[in-house]
C-alpha atoms as a PDB file:
ATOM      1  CA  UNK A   1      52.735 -16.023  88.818  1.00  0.00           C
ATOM      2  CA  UNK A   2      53.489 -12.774  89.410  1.00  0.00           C
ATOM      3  CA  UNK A   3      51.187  -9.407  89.081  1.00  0.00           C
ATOM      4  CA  UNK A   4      53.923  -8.451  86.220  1.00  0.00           C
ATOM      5  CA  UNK A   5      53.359 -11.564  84.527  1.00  0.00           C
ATOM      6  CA  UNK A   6      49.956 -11.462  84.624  1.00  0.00           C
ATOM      7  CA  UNK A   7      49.442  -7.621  83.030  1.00  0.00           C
ATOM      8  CA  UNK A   8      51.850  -8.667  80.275  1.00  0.00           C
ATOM      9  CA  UNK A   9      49.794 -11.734  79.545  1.00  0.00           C
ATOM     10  CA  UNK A  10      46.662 -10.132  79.239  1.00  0.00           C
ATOM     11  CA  UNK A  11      48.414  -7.169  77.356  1.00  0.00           C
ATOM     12  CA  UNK A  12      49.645  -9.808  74.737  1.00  0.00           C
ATOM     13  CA  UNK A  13      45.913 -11.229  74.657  1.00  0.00           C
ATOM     14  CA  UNK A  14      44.222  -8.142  73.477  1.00  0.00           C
ATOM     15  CA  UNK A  15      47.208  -7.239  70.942  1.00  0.00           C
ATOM     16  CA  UNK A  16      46.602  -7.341  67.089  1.00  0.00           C
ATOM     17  CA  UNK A  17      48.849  -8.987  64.422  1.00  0.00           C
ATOM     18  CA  UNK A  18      50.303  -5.116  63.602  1.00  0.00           C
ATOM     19  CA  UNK A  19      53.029  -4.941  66.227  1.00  0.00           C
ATOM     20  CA  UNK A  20      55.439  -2.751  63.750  1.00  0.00           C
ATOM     21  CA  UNK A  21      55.551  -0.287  61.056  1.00  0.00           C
ATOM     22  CA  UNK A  22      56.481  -2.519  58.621  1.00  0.00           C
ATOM     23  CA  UNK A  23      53.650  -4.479  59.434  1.00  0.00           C
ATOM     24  CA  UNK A  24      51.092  -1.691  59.237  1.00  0.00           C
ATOM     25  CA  UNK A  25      52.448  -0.430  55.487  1.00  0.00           C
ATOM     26  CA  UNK A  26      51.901  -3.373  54.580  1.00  0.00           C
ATOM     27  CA  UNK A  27      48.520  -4.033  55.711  1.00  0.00           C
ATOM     28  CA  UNK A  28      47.641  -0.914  54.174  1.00  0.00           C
ATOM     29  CA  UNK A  29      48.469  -1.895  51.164  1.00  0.00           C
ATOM     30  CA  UNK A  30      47.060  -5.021  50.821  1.00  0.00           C
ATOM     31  CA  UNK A  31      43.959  -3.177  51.675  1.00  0.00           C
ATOM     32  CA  UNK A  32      43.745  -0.382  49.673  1.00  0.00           C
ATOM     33  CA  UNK A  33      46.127  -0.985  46.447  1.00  0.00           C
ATOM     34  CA  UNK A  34      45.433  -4.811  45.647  1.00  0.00           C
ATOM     35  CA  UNK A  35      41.599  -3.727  45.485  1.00  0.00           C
ATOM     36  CA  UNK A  36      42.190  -1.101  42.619  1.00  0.00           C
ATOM     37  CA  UNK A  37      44.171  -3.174  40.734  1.00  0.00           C
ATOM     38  CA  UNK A  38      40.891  -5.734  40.661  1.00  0.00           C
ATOM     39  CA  UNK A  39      39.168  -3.496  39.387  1.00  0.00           C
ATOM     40  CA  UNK A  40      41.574  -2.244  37.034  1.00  0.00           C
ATOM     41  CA  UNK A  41      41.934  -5.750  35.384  1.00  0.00           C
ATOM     42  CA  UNK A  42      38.001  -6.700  35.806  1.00  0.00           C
ATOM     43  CA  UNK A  43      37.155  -3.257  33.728  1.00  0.00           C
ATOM     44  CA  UNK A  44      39.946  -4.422  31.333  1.00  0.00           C
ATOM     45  CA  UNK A  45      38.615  -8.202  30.839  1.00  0.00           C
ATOM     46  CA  UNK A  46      34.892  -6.474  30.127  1.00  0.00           C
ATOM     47  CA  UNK A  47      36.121  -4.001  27.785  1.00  0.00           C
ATOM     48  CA  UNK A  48      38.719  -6.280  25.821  1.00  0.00           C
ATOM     49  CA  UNK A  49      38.018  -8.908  23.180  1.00  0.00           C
ATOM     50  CA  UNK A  50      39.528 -11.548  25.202  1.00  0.00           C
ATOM     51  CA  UNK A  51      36.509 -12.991  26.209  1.00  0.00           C
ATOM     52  CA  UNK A  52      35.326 -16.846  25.810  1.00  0.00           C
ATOM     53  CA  UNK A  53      34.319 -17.197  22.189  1.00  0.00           C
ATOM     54  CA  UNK A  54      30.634 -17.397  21.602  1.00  0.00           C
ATOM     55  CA  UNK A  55      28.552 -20.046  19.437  1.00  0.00           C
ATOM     56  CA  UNK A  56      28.783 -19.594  15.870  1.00  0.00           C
ATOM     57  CA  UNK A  57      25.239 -19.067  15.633  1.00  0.00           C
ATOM     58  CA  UNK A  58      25.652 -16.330  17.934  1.00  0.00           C
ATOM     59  CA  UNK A  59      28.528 -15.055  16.140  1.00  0.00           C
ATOM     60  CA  UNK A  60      26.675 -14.910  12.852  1.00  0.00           C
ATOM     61  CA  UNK A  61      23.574 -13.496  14.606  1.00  0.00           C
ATOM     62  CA  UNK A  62      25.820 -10.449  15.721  1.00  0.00           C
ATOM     63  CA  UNK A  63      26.927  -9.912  12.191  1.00  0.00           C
ATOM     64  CA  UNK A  64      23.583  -9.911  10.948  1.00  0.00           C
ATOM     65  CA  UNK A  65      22.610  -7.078  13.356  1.00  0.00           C
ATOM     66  CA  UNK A  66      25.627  -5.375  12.815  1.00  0.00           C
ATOM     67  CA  UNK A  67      25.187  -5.004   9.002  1.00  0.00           C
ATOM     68  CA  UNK A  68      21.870  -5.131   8.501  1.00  0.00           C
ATOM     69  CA  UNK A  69      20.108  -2.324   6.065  1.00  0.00           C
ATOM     70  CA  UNK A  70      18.561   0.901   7.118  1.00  0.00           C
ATOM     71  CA  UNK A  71      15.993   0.710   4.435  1.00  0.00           C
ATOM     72  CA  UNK A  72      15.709  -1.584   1.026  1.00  0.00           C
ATOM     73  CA  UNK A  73      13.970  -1.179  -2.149  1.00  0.00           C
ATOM     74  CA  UNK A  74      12.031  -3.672  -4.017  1.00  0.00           C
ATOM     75  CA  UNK A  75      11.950  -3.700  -7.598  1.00  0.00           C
ATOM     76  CA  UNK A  76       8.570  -4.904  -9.000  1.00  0.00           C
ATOM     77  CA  UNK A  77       8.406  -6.392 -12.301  1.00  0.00           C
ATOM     78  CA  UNK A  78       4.998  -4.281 -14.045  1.00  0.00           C
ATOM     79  CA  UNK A  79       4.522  -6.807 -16.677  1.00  0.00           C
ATOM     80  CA  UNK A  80       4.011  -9.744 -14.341  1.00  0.00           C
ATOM     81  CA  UNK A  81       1.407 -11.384 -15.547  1.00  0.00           C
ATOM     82  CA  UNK A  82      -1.422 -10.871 -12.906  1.00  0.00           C
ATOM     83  CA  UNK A  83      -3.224 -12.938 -11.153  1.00  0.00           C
ATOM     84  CA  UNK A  84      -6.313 -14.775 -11.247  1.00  0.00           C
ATOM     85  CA  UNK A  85      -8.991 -13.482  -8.403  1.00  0.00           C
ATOM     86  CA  UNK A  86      -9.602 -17.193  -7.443  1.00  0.00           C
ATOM     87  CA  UNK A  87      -5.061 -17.032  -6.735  1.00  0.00           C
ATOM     88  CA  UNK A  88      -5.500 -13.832  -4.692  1.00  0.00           C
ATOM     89  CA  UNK A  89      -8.466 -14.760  -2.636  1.00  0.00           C
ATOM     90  CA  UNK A  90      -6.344 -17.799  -1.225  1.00  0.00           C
ATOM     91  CA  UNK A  91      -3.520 -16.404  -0.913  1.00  0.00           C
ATOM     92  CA  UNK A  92      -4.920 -13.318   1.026  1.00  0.00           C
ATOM     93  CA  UNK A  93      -8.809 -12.930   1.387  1.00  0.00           C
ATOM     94  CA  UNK A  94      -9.185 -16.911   2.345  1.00  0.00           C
ATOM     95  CA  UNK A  95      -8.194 -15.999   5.719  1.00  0.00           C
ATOM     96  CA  UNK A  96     -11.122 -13.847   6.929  1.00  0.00           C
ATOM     97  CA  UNK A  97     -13.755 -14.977   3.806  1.00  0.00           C
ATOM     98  CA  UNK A  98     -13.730 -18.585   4.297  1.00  0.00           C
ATOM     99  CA  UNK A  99     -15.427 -18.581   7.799  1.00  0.00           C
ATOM    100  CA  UNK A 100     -16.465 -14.928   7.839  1.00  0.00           C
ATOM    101  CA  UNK A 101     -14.123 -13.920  10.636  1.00  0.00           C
ATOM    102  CA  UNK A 102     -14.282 -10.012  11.924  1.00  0.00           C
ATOM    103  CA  UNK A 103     -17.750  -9.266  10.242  1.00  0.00           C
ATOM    104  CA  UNK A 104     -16.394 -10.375   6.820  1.00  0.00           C
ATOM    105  CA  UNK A 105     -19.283 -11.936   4.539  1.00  0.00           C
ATOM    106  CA  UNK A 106     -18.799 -15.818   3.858  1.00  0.00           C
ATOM    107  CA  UNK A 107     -17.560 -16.608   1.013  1.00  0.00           C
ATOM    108  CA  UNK A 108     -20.561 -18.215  -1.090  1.00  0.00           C
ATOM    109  CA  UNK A 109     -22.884 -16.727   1.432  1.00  0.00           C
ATOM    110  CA  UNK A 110     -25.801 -15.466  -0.600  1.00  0.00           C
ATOM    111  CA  UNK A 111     -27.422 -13.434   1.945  1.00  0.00           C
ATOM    112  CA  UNK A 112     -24.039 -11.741   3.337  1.00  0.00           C
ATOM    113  CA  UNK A 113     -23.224 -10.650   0.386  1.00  0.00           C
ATOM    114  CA  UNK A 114     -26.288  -9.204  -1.608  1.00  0.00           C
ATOM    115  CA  UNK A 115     -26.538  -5.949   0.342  1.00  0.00           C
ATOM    116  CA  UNK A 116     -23.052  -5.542  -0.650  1.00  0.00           C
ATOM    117  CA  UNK A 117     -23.455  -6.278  -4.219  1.00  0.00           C
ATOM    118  CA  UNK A 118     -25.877  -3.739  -4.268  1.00  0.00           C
ATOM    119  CA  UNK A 119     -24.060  -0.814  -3.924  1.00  0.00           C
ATOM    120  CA  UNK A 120     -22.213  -2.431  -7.171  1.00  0.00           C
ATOM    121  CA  UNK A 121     -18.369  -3.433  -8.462  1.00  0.00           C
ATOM    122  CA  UNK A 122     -16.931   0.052  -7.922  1.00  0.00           C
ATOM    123  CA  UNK A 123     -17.991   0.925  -4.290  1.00  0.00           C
ATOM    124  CA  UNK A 124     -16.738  -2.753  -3.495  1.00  0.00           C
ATOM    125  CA  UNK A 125     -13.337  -2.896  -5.320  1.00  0.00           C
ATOM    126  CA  UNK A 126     -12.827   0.441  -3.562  1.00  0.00           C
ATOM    127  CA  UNK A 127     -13.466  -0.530   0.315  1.00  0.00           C
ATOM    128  CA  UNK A 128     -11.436  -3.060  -0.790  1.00  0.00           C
ATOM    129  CA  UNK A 129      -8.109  -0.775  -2.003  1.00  0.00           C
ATOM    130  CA  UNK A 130      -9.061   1.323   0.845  1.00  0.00           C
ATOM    131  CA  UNK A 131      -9.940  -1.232   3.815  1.00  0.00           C
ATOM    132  CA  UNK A 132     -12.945  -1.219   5.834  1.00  0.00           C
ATOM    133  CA  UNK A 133     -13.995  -1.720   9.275  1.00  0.00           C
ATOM    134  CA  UNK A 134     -11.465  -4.984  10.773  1.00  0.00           C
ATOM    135  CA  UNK A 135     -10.193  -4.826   6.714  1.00  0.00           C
ATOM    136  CA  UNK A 136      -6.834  -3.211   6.285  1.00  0.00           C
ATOM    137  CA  UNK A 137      -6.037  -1.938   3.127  1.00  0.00           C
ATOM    138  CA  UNK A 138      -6.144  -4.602   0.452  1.00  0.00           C
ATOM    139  CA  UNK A 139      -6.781  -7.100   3.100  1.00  0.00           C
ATOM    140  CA  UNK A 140      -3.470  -6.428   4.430  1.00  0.00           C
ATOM    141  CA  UNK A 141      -1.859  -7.659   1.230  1.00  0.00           C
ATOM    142  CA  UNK A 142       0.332  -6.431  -1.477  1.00  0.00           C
ATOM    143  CA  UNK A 143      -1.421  -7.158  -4.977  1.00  0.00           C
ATOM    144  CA  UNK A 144      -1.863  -4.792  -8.112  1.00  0.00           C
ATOM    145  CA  UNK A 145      -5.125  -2.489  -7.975  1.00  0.00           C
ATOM    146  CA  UNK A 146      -6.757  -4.793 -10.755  1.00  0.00           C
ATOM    147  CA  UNK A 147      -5.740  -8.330  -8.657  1.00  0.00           C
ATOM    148  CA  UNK A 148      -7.818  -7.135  -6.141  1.00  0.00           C
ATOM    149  CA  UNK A 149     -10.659  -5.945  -8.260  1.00  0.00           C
ATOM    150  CA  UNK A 150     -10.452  -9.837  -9.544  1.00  0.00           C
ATOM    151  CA  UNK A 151     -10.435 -11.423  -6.122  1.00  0.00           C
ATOM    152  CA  UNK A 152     -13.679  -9.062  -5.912  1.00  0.00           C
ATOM    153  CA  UNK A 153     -15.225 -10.418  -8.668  1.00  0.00           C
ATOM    154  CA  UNK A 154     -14.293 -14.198  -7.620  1.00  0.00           C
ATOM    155  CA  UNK A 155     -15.880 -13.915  -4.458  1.00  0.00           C
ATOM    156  CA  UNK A 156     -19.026 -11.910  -5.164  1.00  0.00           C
ATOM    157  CA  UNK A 157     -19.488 -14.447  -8.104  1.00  0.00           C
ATOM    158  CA  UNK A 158     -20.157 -17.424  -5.924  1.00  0.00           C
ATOM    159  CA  UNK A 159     -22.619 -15.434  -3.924  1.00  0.00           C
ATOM    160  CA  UNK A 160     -24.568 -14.572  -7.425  1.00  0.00           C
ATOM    161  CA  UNK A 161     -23.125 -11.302  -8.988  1.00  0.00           C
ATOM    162  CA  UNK A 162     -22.086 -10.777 -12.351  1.00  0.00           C
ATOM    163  CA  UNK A 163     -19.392  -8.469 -12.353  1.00  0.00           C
ATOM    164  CA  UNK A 164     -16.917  -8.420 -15.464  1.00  0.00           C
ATOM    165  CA  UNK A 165     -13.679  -8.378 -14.508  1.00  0.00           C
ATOM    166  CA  UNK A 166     -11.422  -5.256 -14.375  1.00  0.00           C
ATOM    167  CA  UNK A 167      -8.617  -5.025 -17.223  1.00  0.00           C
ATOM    168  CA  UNK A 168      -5.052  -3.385 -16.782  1.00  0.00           C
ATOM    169  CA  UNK A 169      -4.680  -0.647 -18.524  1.00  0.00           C
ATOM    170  CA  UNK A 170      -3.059  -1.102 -21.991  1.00  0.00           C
ATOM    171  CA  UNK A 171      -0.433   1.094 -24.036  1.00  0.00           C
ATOM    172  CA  UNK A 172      -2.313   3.606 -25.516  1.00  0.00           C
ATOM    173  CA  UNK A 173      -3.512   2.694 -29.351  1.00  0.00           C
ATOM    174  CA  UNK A 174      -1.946   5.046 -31.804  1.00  0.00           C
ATOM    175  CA  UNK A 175      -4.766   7.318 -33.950  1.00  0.00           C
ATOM    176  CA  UNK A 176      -5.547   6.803 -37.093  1.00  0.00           C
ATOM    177  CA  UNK A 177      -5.748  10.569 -37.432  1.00  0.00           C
ATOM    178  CA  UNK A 178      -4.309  13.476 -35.213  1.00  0.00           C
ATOM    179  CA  UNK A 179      -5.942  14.469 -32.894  1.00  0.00           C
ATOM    180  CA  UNK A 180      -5.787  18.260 -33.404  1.00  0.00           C
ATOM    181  CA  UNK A 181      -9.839  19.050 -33.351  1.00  0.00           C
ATOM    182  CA  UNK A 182      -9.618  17.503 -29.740  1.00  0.00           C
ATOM    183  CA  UNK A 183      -6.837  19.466 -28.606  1.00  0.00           C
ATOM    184  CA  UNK A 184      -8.013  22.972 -30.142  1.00  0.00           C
ATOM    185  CA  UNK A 185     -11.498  21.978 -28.839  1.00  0.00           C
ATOM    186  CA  UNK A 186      -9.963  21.931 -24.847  1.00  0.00           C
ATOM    187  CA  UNK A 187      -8.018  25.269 -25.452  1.00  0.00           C
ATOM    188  CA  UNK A 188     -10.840  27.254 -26.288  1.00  0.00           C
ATOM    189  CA  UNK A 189     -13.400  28.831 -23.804  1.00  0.00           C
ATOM    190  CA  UNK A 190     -16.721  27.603 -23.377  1.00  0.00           C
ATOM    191  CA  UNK A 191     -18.373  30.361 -25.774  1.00  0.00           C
ATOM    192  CA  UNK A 192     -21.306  29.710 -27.608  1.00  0.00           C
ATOM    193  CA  UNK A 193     -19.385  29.899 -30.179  1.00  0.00           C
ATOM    194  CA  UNK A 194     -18.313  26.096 -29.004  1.00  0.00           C
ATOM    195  CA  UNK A 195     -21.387  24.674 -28.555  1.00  0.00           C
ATOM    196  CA  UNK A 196     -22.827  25.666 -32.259  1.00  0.00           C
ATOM    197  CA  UNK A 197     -19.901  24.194 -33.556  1.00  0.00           C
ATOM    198  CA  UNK A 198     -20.102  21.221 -31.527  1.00  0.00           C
ATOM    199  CA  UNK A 199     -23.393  20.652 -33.319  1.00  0.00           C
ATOM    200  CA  UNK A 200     -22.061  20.842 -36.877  1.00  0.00           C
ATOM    201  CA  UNK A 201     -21.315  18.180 -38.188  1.00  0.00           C
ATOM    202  CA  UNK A 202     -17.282  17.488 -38.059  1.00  0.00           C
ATOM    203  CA  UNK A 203     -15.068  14.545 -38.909  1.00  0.00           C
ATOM    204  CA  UNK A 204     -14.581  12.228 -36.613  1.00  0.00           C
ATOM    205  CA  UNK A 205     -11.290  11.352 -34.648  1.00  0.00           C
ATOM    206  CA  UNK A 206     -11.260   7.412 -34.800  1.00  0.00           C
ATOM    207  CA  UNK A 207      -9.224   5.509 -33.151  1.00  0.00           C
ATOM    208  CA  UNK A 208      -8.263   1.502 -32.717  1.00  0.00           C
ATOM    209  CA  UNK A 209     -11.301  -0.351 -33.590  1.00  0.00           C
ATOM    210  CA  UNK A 210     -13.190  -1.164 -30.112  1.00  0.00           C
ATOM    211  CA  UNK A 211     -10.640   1.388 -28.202  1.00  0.00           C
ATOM    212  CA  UNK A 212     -13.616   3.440 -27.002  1.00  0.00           C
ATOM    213  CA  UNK A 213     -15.133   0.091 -25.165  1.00  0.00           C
ATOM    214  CA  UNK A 214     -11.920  -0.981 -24.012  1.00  0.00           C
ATOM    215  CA  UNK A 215     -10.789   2.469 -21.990  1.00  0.00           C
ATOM    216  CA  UNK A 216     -14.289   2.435 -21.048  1.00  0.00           C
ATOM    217  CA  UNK A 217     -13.463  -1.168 -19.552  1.00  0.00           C
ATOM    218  CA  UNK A 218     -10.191  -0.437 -17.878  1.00  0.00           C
ATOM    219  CA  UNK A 219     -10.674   2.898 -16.598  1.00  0.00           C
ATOM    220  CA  UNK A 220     -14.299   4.127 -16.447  1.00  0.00           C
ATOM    221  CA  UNK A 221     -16.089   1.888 -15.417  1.00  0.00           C
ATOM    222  CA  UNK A 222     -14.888   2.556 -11.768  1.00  0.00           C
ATOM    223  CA  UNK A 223     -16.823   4.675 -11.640  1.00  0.00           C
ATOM    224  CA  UNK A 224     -19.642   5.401 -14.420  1.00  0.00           C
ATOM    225  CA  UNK A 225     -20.731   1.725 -13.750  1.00  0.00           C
ATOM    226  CA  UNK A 226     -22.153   2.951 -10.433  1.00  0.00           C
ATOM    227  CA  UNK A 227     -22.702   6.727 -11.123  1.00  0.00           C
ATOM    228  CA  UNK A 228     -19.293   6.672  -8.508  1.00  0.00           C
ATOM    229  CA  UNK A 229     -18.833  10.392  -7.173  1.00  0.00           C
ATOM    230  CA  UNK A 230     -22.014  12.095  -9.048  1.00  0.00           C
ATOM    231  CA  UNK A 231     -20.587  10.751 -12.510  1.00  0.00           C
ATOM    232  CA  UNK A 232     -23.322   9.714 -15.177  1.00  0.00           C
ATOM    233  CA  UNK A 233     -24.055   6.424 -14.918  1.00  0.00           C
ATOM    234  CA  UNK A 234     -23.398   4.265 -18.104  1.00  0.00           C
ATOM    235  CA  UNK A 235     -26.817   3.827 -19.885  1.00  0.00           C
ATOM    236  CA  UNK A 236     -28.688   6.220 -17.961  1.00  0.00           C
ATOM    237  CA  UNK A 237     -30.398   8.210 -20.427  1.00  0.00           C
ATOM    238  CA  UNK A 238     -31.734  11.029 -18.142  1.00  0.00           C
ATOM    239  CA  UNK A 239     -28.069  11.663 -16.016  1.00  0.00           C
ATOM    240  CA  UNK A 240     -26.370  11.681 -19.723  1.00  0.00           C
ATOM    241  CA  UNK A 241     -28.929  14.082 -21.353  1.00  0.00           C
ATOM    242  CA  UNK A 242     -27.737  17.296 -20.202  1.00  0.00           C
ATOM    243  CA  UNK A 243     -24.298  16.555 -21.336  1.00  0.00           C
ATOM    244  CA  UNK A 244     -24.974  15.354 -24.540  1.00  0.00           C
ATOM    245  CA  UNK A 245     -26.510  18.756 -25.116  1.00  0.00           C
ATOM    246  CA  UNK A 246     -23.220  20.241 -25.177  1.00  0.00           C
ATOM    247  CA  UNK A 247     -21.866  18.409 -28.065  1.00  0.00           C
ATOM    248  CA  UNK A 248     -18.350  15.407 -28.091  1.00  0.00           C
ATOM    249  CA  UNK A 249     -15.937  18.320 -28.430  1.00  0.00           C
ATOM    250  CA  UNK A 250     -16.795  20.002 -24.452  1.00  0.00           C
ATOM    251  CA  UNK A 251     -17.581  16.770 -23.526  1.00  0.00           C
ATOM    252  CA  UNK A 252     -14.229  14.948 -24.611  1.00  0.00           C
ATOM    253  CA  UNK A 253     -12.528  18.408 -23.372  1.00  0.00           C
ATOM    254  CA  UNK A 254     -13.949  17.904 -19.738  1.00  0.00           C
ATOM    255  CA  UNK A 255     -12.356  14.782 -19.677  1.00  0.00           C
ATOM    256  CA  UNK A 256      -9.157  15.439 -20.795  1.00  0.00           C
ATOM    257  CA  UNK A 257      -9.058  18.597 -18.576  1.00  0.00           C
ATOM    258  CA  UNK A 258     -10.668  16.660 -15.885  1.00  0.00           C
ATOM    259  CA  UNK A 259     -14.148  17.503 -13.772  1.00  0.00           C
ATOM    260  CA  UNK A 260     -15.194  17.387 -10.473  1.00  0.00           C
ATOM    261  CA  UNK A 261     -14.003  14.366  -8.644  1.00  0.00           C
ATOM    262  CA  UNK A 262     -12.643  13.051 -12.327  1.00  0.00           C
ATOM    263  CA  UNK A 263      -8.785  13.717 -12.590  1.00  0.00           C
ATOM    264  CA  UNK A 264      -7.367  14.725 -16.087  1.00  0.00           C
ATOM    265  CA  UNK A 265      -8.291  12.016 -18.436  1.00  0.00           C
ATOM    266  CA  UNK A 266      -9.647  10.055 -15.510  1.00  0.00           C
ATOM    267  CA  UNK A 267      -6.535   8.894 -14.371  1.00  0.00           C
ATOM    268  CA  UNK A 268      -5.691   7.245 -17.323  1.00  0.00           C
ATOM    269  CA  UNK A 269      -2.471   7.557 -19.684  1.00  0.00           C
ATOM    270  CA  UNK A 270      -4.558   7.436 -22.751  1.00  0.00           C
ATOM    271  CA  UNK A 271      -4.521   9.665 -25.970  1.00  0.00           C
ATOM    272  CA  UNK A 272      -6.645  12.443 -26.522  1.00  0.00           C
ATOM    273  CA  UNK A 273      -8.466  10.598 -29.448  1.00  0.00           C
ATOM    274  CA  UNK A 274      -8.877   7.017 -27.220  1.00  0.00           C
ATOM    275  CA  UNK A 275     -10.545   9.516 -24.909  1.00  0.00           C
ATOM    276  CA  UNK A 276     -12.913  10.989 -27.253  1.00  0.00           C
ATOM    277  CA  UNK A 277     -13.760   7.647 -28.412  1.00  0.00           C
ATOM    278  CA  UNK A 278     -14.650   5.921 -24.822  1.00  0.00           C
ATOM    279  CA  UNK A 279     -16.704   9.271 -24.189  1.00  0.00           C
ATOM    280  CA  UNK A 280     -18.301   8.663 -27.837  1.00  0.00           C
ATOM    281  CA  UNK A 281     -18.897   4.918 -26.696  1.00  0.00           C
ATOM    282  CA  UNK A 282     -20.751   6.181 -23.349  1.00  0.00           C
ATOM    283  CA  UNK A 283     -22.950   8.595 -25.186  1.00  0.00           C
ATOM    284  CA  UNK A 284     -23.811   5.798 -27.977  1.00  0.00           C
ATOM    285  CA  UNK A 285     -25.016   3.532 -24.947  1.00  0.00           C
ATOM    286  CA  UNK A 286     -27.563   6.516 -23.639  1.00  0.00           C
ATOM    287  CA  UNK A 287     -29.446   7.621 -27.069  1.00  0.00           C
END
């Protein structure tokens, strides 16, 4: 073998594939071009509905998501009847009540509970609306004000109270007669004028038979049942003294105005004259 031979030889040993132009083009574009088109297509197959189709659970699921509501409104029905306080406490209260969970006093457990009842119905059905400590509002519920007030009344029962259950507030009972003297009686300025006339004798505004007793019931008794706020309590002679000084008339007008913590007509929808007469039934219960 010649020293020709073997320089070719070892030429042709370290040689690549390219050997021509042709070659080389179209190495280049095997390397370059057919690698963008990949990519091309893979963005196209992500992008595209052409994809393998998905359970029809999933399907539906994706739907749901799609469509779903910003917000929704629920449509109560007010003259439900209510329910019983026994119905509310095990449907909501049961949870924390039955084994006195968070602090919350046993249900039927006399000693737990008497410092409570103490401080009386209307401090108690109002930590209750309001929460307290662990207790979320309403226990974290969604009842009417006066299903809660009976679940209160349910449960303190067993432990010994005697609370009388709250009412919801009625239509208002039509007057007998108008109730002008009421209305002329809150427009005028507390003069003296008022007072000396409050003590003259003057005709009566009545109203339903027993509609004094039964606003008194349903609305005041939040809070003049446990002198709630600085109100007179009911019965107390000495807190209702002062006020009966100053005759019905500026007492029914305070009310109807409203006082102090006490909104307009405390709260309530009532007429003027079932007003007068469940301030006339308070100040019966304290001469």
């Amino acid at each position: 073998m010649s020293a020709n031979d073997h320089t070719t030889a070892h030429e042709e040993d370290h040689s690549g594939p390219i050997k021509t132009p042709k070659q080389l083009l179209a190495a280049v574009f095997f390397s370059f071009v057919v690698p963008i088109f990949a990519i091309i297509a893979l963005v196209y197959y992500v992008t595209s509905g052409n994809k393998p189709a998905a359970g029809a659970g999933e399907v539906e699921k994706a739907v749901a998501q799609r469509i779903q509501k910003i917000g929704m409104v629920e449509i109560r029905d007010a003259n439900r009847p209510l329910k019983s306080g026994e119905e509310v406490y095990k449907a909501q209260c049961v949870a924390c009540h039955a084994a006195g969970a968070a602090g919350a006093p046993k249900f039927g457990d006399v000693a737990a509970w008497a410092p409570r009842i103490k401080t009386g119905f209307a401090a108690l059905w109002d930590a209750s609306l309001k929460g307290k400590g662990a207790m979320g509002a309403q226990g974290g519920g969604d009842f009417d004000d006066v299903e809660i007030g009976k679940a209160v009344v349910y449960m303190t029962k067993a432990a010994g109270a005697k609370f009388a259950e709250p009412q919801k507030a009625a239509a208002p009972v039509t007057a007998e007669a108008p109730a002008a003297p009421v209305v002329a009686a809150a427009a005028m300025p507390a003069a003296p004028a008022v007072v000396a006339a409050a003590a003259a004798p003057a005709a009566p505004v009545k109203a339903g038979a027993g509609a004094g007793e039964a606003l008194y019931k349903q609305v005041c008794v939040a809070c003049h049942a446990a002198s709630v706020a600085g109100s007179p309590k009911f019965g107390d002679k000495a807190a209702w003294a002062p006020r009966i000084k100053t005759g019905l008339d500026m007492m029914t007008a305070s009310v109807i105005k409203g006082k102090g913590a006490m909104p307009p007509k405390g709260g309530s929808a009532a007429s003027d004259a079932d007003i007068r007469a469940a301030v006339e039934f308070m100040v019966n219960a304290a001469k």
